[in-house]
PDB file of N, CA and C in Angstrom:
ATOM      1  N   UNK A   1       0.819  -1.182   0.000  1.00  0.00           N
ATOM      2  CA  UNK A   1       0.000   0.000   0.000  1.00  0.00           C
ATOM      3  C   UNK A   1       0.865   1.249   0.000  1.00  0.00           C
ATOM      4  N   UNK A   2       2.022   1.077   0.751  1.00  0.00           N
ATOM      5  CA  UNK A   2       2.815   2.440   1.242  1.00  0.00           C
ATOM      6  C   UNK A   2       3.506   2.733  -0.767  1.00  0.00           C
ATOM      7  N   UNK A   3       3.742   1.855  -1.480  1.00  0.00           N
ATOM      8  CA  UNK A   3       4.332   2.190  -2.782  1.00  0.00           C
ATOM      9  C   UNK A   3       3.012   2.564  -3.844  1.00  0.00           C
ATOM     10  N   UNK A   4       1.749   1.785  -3.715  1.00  0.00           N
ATOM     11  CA  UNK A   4       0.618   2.084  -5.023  1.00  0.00           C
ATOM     12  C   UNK A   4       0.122   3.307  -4.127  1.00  0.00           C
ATOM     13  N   UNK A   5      -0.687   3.553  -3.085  1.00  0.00           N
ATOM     14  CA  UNK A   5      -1.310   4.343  -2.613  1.00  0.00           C
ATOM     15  C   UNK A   5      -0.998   5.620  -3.478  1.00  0.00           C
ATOM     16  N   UNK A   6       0.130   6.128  -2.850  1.00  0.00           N
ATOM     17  CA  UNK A   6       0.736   7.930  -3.487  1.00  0.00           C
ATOM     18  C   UNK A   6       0.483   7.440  -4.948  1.00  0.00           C
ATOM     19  N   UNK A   7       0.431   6.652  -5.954  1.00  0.00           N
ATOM     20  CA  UNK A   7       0.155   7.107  -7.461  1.00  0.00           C
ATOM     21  C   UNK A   7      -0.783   6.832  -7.353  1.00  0.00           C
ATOM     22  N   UNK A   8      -2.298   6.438  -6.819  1.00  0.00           N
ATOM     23  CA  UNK A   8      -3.027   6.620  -6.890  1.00  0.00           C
ATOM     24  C   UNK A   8      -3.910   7.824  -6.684  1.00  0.00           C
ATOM     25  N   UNK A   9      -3.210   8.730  -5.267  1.00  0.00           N
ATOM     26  CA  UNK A   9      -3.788  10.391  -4.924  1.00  0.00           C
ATOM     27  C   UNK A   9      -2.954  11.157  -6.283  1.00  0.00           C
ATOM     28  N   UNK A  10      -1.867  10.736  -6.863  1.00  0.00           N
ATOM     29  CA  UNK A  10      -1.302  11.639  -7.923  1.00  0.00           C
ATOM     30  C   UNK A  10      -2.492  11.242  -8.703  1.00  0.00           C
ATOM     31  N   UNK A  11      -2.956  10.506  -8.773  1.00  0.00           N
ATOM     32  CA  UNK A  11      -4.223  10.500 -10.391  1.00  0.00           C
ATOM     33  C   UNK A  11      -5.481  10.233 -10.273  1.00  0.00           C
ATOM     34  N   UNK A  12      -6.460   9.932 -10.928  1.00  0.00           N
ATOM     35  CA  UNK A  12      -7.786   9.824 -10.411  1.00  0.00           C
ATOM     36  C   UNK A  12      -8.104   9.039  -9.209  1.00  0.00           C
ATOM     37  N   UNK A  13      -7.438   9.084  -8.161  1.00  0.00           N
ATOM     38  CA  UNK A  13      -8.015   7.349  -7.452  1.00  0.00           C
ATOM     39  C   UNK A  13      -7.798   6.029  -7.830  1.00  0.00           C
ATOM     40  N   UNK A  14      -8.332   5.732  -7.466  1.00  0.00           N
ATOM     41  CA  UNK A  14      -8.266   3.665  -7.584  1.00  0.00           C
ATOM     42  C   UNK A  14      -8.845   3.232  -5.978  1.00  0.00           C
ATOM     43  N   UNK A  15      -8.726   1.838  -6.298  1.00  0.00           N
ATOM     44  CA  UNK A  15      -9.719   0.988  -5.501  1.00  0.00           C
ATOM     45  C   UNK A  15      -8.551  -0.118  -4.815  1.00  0.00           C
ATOM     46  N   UNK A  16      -8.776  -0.435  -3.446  1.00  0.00           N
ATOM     47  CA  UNK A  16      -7.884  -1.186  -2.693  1.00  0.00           C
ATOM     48  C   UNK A  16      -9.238  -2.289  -2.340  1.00  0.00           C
ATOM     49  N   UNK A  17      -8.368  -3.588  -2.612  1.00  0.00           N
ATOM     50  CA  UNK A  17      -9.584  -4.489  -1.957  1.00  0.00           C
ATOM     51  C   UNK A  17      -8.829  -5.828  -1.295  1.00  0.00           C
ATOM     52  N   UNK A  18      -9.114  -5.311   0.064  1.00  0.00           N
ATOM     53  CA  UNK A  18      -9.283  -6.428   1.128  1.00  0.00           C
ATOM     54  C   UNK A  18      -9.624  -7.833   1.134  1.00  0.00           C
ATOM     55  N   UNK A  19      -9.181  -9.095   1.072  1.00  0.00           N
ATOM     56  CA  UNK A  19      -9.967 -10.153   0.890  1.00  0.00           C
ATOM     57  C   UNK A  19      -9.727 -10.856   2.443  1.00  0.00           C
ATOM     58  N   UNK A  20     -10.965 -11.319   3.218  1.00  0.00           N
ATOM     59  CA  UNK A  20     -11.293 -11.502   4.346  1.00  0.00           C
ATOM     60  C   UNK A  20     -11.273 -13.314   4.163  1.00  0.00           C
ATOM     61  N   UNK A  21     -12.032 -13.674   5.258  1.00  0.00           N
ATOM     62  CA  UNK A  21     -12.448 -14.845   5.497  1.00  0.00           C
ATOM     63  C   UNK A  21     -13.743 -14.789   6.390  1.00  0.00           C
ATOM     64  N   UNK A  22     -14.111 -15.578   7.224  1.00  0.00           N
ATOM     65  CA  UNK A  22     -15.112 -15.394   8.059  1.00  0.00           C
ATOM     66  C   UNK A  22     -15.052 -15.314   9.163  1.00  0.00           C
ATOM     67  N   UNK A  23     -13.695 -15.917   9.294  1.00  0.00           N
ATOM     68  CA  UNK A  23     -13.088 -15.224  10.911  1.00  0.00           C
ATOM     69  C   UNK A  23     -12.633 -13.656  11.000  1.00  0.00           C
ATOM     70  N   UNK A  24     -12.699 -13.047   9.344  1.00  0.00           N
ATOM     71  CA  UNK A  24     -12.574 -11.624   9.707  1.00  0.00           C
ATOM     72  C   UNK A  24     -13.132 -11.483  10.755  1.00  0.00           C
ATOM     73  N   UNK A  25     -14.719 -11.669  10.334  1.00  0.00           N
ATOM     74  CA  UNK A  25     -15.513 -11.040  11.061  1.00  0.00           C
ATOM     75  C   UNK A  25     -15.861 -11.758  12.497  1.00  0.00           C
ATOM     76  N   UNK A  26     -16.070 -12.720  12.466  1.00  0.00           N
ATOM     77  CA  UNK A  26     -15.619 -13.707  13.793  1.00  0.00           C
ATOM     78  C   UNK A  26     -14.967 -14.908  14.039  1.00  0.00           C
ATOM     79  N   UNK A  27     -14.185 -14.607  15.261  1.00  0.00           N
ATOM     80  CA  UNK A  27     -13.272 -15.860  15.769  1.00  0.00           C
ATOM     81  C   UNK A  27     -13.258 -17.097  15.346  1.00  0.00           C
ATOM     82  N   UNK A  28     -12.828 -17.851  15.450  1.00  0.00           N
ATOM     83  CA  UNK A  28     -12.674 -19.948  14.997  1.00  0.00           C
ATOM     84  C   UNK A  28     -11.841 -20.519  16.189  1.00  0.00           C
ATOM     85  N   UNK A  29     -12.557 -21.132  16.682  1.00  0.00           N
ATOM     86  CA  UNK A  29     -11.512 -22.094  17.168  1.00  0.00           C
ATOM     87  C   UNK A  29     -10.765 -22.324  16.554  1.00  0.00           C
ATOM     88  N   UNK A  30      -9.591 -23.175  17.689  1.00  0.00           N
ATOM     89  CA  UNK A  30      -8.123 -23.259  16.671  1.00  0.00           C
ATOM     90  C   UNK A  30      -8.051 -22.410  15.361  1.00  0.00           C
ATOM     91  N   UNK A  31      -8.085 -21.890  15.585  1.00  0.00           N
ATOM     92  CA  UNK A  31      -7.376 -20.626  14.008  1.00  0.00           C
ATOM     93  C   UNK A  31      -7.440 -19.262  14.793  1.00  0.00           C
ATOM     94  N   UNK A  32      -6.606 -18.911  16.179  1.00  0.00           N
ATOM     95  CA  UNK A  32      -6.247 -17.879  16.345  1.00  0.00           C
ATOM     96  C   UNK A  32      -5.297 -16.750  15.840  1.00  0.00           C
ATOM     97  N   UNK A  33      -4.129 -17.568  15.300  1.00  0.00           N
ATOM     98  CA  UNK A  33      -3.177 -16.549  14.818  1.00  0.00           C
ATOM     99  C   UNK A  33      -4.342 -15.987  13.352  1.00  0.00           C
ATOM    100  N   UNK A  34      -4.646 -17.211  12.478  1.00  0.00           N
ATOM    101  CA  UNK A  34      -5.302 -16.712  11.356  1.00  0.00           C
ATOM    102  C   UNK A  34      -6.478 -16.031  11.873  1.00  0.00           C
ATOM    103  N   UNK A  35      -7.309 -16.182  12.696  1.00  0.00           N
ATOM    104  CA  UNK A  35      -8.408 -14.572  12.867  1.00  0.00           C
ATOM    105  C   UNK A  35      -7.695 -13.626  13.393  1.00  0.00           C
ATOM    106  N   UNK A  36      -6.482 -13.367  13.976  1.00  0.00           N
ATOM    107  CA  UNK A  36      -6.398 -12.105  14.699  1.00  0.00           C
ATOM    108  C   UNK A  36      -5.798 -11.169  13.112  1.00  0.00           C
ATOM    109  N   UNK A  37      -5.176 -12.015  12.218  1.00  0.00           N
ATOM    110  CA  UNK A  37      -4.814 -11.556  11.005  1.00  0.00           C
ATOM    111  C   UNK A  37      -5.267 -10.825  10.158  1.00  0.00           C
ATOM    112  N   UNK A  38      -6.591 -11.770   9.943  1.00  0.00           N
ATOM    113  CA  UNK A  38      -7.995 -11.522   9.198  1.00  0.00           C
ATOM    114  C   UNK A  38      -8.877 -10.128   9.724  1.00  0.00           C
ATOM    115  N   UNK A  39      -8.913  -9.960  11.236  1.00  0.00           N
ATOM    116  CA  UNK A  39      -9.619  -9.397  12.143  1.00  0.00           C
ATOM    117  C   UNK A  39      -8.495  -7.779  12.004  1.00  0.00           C
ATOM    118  N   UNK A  40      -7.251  -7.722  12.056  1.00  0.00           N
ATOM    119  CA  UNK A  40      -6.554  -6.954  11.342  1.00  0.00           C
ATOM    120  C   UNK A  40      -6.617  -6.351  10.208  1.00  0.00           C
ATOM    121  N   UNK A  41      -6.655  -6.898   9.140  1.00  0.00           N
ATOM    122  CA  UNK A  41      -6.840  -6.604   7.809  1.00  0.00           C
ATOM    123  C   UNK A  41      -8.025  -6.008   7.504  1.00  0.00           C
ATOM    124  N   UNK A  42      -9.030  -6.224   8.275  1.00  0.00           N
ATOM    125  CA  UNK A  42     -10.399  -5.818   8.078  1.00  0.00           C
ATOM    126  C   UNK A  42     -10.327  -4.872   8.890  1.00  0.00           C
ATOM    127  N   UNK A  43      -9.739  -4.212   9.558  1.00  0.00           N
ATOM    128  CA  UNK A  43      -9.477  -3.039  10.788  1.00  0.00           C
ATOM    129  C   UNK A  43      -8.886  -1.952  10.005  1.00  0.00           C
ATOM    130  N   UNK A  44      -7.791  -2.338   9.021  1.00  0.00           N
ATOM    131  CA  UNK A  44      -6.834  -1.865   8.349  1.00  0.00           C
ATOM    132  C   UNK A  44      -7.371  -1.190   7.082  1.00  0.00           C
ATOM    133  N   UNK A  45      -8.627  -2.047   6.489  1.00  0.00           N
ATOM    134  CA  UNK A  45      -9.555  -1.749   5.549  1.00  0.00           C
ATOM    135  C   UNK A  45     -10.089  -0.354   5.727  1.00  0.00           C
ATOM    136  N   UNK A  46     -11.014  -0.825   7.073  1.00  0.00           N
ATOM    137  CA  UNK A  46     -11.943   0.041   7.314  1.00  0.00           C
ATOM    138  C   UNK A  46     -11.179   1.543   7.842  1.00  0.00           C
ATOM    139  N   UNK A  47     -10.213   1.632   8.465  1.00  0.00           N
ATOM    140  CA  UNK A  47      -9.401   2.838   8.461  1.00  0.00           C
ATOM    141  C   UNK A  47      -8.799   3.599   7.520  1.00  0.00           C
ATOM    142  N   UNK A  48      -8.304   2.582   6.460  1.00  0.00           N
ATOM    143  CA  UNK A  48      -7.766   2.892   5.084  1.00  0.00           C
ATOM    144  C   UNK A  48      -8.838   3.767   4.021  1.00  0.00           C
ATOM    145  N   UNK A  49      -9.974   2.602   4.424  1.00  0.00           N
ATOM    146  CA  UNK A  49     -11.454   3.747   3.768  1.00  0.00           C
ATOM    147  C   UNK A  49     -11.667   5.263   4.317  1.00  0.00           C
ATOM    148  N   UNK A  50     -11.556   5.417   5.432  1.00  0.00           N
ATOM    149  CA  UNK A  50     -12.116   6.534   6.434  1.00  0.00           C
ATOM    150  C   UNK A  50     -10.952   7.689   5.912  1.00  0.00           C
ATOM    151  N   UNK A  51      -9.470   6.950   5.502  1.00  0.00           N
ATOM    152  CA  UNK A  51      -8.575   8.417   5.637  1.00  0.00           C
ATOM    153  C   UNK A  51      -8.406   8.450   4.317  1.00  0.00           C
ATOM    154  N   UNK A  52      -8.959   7.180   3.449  1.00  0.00           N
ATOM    155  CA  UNK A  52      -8.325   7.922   1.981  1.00  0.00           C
ATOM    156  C   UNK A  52      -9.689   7.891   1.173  1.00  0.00           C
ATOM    157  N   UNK A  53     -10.683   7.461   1.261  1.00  0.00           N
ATOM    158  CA  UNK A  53     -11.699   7.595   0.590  1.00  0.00           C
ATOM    159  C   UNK A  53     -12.221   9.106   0.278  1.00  0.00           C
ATOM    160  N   UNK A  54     -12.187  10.423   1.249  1.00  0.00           N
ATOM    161  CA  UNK A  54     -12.232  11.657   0.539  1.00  0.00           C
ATOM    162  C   UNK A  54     -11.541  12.188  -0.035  1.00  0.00           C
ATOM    163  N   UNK A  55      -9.905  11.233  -0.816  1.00  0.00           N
ATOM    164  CA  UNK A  55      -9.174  11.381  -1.299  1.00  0.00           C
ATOM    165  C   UNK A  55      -9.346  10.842  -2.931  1.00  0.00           C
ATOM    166  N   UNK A  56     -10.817  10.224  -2.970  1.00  0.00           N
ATOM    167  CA  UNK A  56     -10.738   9.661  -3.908  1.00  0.00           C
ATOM    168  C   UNK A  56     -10.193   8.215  -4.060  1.00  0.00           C
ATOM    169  N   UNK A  57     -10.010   7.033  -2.927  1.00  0.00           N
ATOM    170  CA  UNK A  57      -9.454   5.980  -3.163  1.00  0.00           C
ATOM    171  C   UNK A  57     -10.549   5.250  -2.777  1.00  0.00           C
ATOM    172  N   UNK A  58     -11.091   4.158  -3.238  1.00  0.00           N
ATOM    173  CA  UNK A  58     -11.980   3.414  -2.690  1.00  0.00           C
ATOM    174  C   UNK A  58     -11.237   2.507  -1.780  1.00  0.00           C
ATOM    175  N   UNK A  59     -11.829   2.062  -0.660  1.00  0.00           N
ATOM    176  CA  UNK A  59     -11.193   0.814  -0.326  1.00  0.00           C
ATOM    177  C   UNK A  59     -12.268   0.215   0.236  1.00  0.00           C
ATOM    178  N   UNK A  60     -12.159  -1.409   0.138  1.00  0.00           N
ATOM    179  CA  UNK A  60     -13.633  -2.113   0.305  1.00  0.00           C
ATOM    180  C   UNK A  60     -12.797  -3.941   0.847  1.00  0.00           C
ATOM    181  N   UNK A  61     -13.293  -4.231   1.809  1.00  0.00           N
ATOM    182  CA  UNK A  61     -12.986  -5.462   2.546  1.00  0.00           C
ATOM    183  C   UNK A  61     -14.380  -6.664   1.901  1.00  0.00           C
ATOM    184  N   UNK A  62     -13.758  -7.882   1.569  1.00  0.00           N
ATOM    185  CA  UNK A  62     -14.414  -8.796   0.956  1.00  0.00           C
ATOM    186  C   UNK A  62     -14.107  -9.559   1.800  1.00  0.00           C
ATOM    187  N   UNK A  63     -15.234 -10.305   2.465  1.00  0.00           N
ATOM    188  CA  UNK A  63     -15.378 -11.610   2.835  1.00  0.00           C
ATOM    189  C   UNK A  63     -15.978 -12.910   2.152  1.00  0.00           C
ATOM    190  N   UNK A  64     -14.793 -13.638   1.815  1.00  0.00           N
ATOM    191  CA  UNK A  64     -15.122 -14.942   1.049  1.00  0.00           C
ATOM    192  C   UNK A  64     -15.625 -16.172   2.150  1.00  0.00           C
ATOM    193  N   UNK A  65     -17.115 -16.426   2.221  1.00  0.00           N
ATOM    194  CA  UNK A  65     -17.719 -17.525   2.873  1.00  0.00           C
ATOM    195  C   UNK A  65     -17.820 -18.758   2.811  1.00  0.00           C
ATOM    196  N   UNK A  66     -16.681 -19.473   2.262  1.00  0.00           N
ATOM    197  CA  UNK A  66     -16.423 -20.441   1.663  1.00  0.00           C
ATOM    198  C   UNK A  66     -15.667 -20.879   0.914  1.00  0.00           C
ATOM    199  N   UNK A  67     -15.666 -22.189   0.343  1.00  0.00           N
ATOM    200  CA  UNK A  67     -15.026 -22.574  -0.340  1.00  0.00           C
ATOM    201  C   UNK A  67     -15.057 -21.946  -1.728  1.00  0.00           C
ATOM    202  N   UNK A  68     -14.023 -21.926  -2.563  1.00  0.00           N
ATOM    203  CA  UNK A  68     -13.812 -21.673  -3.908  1.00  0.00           C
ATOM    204  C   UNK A  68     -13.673 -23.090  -4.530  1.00  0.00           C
ATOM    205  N   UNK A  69     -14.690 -22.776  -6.058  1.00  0.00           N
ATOM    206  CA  UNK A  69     -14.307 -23.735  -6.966  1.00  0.00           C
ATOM    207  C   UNK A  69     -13.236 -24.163  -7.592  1.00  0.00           C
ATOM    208  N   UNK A  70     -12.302 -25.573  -7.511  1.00  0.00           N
ATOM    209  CA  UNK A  70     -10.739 -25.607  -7.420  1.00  0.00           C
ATOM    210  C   UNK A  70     -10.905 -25.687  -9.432  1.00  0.00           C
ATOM    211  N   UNK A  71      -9.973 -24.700 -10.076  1.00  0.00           N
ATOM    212  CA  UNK A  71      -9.978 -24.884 -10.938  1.00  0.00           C
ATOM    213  C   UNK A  71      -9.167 -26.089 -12.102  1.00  0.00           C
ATOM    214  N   UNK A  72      -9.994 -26.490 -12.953  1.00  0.00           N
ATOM    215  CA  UNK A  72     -10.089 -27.822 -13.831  1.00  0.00           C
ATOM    216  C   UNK A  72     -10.322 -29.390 -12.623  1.00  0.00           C
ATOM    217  N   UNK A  73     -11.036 -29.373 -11.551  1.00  0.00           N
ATOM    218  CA  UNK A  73     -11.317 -30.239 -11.170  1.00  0.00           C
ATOM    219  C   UNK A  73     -12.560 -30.100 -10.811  1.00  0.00           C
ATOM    220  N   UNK A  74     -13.435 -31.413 -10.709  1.00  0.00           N
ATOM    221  CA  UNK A  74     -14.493 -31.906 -10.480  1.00  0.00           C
ATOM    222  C   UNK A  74     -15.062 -32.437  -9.028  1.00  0.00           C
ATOM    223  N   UNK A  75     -15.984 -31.359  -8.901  1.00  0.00           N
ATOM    224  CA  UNK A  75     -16.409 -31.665  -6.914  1.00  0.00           C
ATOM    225  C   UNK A  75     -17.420 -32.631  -6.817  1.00  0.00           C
ATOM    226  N   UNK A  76     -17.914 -33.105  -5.641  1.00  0.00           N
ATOM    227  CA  UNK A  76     -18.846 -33.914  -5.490  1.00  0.00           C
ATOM    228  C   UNK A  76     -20.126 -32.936  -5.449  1.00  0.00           C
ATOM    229  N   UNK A  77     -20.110 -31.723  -4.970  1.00  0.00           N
ATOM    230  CA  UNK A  77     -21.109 -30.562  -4.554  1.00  0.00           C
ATOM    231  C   UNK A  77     -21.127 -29.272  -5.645  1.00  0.00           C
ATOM    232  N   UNK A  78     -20.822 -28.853  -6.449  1.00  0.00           N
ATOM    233  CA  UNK A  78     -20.275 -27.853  -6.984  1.00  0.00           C
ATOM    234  C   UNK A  78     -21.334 -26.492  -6.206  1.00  0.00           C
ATOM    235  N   UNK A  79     -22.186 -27.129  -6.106  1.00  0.00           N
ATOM    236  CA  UNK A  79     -23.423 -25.699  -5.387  1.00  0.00           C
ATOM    237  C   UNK A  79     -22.822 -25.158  -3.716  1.00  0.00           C
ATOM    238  N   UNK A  80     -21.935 -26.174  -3.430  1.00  0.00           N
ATOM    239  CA  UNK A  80     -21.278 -25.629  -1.971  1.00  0.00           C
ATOM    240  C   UNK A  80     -20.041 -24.725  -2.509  1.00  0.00           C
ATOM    241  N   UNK A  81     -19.553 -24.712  -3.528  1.00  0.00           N
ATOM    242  CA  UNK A  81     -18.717 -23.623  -3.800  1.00  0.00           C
ATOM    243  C   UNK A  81     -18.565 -22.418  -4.180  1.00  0.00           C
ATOM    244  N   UNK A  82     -17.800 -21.626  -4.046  1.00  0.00           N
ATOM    245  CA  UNK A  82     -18.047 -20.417  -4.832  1.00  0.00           C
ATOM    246  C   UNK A  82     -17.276 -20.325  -6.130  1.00  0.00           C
ATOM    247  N   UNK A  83     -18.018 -19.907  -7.220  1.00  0.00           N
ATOM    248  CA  UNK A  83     -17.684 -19.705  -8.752  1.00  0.00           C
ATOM    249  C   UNK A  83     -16.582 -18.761  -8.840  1.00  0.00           C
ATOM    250  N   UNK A  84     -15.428 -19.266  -8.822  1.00  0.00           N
ATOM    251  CA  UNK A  84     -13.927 -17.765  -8.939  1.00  0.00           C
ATOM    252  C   UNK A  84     -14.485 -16.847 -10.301  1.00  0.00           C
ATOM    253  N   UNK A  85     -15.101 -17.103 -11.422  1.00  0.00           N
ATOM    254  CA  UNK A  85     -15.411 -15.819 -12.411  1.00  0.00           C
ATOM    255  C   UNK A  85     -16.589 -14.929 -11.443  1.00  0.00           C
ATOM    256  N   UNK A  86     -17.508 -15.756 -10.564  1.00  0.00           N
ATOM    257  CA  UNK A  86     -18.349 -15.153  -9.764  1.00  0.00           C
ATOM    258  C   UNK A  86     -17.756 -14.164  -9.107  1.00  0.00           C
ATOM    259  N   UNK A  87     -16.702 -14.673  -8.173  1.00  0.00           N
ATOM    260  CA  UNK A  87     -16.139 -13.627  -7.115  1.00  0.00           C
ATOM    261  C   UNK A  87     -15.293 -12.227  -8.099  1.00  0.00           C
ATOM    262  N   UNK A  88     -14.417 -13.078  -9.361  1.00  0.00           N
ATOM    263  CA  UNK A  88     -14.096 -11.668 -10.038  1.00  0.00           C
ATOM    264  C   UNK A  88     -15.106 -10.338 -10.567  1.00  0.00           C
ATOM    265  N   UNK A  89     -16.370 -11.086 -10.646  1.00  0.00           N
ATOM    266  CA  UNK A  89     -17.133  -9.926 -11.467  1.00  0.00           C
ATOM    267  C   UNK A  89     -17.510  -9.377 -10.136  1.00  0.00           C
ATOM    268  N   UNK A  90     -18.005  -9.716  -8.569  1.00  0.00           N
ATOM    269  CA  UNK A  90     -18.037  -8.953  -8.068  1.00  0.00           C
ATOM    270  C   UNK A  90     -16.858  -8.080  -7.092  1.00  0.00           C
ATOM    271  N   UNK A  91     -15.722  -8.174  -7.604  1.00  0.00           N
ATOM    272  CA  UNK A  91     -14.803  -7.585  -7.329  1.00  0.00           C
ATOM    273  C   UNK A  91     -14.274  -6.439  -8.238  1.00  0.00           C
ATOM    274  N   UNK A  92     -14.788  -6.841  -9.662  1.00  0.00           N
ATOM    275  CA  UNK A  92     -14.930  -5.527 -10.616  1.00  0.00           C
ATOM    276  C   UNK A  92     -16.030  -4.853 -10.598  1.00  0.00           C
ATOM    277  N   UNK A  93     -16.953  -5.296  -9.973  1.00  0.00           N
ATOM    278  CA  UNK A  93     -18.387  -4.495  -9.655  1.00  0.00           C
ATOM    279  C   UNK A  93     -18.025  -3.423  -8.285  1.00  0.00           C
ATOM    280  N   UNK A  94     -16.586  -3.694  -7.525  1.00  0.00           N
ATOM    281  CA  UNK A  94     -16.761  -2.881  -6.704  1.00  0.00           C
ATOM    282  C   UNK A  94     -16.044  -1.850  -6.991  1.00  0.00           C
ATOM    283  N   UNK A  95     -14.861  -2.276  -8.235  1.00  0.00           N
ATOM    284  CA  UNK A  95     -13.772  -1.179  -8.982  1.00  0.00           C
ATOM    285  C   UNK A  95     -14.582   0.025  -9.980  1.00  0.00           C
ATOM    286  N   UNK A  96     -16.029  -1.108  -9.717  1.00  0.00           N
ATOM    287  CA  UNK A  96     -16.797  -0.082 -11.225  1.00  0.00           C
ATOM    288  C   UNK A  96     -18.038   1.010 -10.122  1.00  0.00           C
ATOM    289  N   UNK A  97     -17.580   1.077  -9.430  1.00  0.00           N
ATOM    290  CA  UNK A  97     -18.508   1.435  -8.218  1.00  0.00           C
ATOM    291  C   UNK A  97     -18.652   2.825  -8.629  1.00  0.00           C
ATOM    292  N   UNK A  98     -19.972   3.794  -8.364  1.00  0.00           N
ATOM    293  CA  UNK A  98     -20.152   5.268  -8.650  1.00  0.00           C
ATOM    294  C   UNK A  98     -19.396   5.525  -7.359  1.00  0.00           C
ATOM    295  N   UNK A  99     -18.691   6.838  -6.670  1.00  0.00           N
ATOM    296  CA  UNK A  99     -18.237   7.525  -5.683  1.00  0.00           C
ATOM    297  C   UNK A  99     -19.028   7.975  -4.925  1.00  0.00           C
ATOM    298  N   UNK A 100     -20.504   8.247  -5.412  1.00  0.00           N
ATOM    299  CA  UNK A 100     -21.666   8.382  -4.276  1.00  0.00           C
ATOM    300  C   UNK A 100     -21.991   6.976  -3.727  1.00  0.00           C
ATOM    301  N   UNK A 101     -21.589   5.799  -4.071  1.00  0.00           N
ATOM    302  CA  UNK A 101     -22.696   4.679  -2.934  1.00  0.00           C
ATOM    303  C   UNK A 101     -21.212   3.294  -3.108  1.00  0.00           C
ATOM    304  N   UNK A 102     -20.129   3.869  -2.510  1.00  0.00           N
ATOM    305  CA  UNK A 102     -19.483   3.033  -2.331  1.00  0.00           C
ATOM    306  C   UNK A 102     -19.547   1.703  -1.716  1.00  0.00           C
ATOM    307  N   UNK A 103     -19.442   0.587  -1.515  1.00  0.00           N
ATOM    308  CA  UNK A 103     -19.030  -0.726  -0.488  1.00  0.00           C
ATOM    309  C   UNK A 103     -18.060  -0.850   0.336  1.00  0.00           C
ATOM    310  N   UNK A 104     -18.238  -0.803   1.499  1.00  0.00           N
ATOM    311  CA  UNK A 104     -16.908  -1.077   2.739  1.00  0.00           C
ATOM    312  C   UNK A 104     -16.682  -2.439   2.912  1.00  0.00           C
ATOM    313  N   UNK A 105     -17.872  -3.384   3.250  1.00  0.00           N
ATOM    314  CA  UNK A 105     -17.709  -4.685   2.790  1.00  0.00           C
ATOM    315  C   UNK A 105     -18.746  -5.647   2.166  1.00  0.00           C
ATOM    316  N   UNK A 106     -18.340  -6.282   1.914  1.00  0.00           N
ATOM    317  CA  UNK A 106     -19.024  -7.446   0.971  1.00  0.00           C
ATOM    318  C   UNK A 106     -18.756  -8.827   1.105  1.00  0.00           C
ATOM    319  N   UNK A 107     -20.059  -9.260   1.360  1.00  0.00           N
ATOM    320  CA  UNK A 107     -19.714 -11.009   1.698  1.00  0.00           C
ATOM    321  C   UNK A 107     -20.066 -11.496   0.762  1.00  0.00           C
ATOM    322  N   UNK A 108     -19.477 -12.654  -0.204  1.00  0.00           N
ATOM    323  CA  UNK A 108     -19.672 -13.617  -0.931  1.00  0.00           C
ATOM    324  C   UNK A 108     -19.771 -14.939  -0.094  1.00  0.00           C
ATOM    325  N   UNK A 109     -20.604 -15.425  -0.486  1.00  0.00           N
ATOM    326  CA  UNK A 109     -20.749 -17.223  -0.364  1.00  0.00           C
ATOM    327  C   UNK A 109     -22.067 -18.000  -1.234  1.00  0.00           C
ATOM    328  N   UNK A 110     -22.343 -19.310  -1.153  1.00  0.00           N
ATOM    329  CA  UNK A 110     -22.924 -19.765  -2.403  1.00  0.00           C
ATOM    330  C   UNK A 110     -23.849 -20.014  -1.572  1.00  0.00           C
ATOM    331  N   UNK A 111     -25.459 -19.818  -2.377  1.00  0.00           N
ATOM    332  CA  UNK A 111     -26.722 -19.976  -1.575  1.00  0.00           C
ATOM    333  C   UNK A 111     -26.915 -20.809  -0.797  1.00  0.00           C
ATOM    334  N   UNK A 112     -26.105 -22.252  -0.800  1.00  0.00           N
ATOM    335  CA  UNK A 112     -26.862 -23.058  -0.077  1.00  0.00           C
ATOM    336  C   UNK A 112     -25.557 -23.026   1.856  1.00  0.00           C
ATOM    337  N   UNK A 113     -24.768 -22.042   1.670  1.00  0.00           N
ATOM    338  CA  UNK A 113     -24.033 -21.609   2.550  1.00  0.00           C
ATOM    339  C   UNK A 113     -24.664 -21.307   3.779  1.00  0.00           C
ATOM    340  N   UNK A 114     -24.273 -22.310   5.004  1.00  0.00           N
ATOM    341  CA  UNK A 114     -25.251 -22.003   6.123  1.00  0.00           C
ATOM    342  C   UNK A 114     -24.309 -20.801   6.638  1.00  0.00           C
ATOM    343  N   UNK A 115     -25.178 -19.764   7.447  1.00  0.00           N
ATOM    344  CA  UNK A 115     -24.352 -18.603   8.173  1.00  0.00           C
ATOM    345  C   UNK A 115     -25.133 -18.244   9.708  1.00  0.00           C
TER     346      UNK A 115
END
């Protein structure tokens, strides 16, 4: 961030995006070092939004709820996964974002995803 950031205030903006887990947002057993990480990054987000977003930078934290579809292999479930062209278009949906109704965060996961 400390090297893209400054060419981004030199020119129109740009968009920083966070990719979470679900311990961003809450704890896991056994997986402390990885939530306090996650739980960081999403801290880091949301501050990053607050001081550079009237600067013109978007920044937006994604939480992925699941599994991703492993590419060229075949699952037993494919509906428990998440579609990776899925998660890209809504990750360019947040680069294509108007400056009046930005996203801070965004959860992806696949419908049949218990939460």
């Amino acid at each position: 961030m400390q090297a893209t950031v400054p060419d981004m205030l030199d020119s129109d903006g740009g968009t920083v995006i966070f990719t979470g887990a679900t311990t961003s947002v809450r704890g896991r057993e056994g997986a402390i070092g990885f939530s306090a990480a996650k739980f960081g990054a999403r801290g880091m987000a949301e501050s990053m939004a607050r001081e550079l977003g009237p600067e013109g930078i978007h920044v937006a934290h994604v939480v992925i709820d699941g599994g991703i579809q492993p590419p060229e292999r075949t699952v037993e479930n494919p509906e428990t996964y998440l579609d990776p062209d899925a998660i890209a278009d809504s990750y360019w949906r947040l680069v294509e974002q108007d400056r009046s109704a930005w996203t801070l965060e965004l959860d992806l996961r696949p419908h049949v995803e218990e939460f």
